[in-house]
Protein backbone atom coordinates (compact mmCIF):
# COMPACT_ATOMS: atom_id res chain seq x y z
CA UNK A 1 -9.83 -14.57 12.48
CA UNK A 2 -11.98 -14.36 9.41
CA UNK A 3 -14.62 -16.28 11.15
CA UNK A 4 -14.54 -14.77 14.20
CA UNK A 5 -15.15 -10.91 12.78
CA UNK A 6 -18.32 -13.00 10.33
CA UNK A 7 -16.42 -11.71 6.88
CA UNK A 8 -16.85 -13.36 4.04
CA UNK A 9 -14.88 -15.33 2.30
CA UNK A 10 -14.66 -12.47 -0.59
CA UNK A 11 -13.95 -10.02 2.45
CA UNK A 12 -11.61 -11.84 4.38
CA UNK A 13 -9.83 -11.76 1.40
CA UNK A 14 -9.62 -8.16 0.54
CA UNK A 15 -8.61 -7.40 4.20
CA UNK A 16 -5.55 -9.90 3.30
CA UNK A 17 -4.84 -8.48 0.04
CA UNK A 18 -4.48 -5.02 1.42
CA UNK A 19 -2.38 -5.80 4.32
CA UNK A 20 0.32 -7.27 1.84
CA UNK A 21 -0.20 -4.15 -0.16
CA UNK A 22 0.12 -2.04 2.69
CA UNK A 23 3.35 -4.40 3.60
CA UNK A 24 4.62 -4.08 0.56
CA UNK A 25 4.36 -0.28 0.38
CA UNK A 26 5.53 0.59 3.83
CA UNK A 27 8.89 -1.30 2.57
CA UNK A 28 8.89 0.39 -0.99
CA UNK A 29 9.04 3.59 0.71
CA UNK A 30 11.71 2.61 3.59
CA UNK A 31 13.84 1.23 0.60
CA UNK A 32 13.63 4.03 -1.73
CA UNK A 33 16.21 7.11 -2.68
CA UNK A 34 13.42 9.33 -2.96
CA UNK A 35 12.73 11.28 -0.03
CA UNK A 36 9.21 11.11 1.41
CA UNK A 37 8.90 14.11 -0.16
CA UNK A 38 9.58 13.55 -3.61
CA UNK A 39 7.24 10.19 -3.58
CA UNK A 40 4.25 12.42 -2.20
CA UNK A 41 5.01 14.62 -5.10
CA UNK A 42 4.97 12.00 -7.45
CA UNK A 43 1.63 10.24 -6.09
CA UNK A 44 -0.39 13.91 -5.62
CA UNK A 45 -0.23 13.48 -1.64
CA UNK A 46 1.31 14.52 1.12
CA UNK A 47 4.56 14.26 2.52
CA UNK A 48 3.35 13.38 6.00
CA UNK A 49 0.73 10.67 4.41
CA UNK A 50 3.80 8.87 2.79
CA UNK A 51 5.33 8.55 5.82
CA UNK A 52 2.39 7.38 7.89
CA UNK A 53 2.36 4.93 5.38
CA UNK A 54 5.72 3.91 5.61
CA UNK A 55 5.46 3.74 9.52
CA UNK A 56 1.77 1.77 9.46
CA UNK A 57 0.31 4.72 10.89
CA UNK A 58 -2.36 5.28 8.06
CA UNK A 59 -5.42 3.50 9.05
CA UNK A 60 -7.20 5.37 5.82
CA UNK A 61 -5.82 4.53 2.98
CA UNK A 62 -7.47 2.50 -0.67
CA UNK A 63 -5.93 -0.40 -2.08
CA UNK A 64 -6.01 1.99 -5.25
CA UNK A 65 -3.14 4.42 -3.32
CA UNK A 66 -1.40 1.49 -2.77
CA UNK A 67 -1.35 -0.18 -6.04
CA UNK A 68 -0.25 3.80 -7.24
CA UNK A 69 2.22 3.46 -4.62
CA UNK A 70 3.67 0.39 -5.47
CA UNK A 71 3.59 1.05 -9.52
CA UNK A 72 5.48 4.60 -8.64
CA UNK A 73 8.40 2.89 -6.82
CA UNK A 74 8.81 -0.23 -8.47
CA UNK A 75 7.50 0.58 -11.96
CA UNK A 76 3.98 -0.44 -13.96
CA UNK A 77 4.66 -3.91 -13.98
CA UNK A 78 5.33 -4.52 -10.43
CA UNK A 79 1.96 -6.32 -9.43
CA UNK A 80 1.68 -9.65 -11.74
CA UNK A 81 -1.46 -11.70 -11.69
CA UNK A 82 -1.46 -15.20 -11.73
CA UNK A 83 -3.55 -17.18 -14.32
């Protein structure tokens, strides 16, 4: 797919990474006892943002919200890094 939309190796990366992020915090939120609510409270958003997110209805959204996202829910260490 990559190939056919010409990205870049380096892009067609990024557009992978933040699909899993976006995967990843769509199930955060579904999972969490926090109300959609509380999490946009927590993350300095909005209520209705959260739950685009958590639905896959936010088409605008930075792999920096997500990481926040993620890091609020799961805790600071939740993304690990490979060597």
């Amino acid at each position: 797919m990559a190939d056919d939309l010409g990205l870049t190796d380096v892009d067609a990366y990024m557009m992978e990474l933040k699909a899993k992020l976006y995967t990843k915090s769509s199930a955060l939120i579904k999972a969490s006892k926090y109300t959609h609510e509380q999490i946009a409270h927590q993350m300095g958003t909005s209520r209705s943002r959260i739950s685009r997110i958590a639905n896959h209805g936010e088409n605008n959204v930075s792999i920096e919200l997500l990481i926040k996202l993620i890091a609020t829910l799961e805790g600071k260490q939740a993304i690990k890094f490979a060597a």
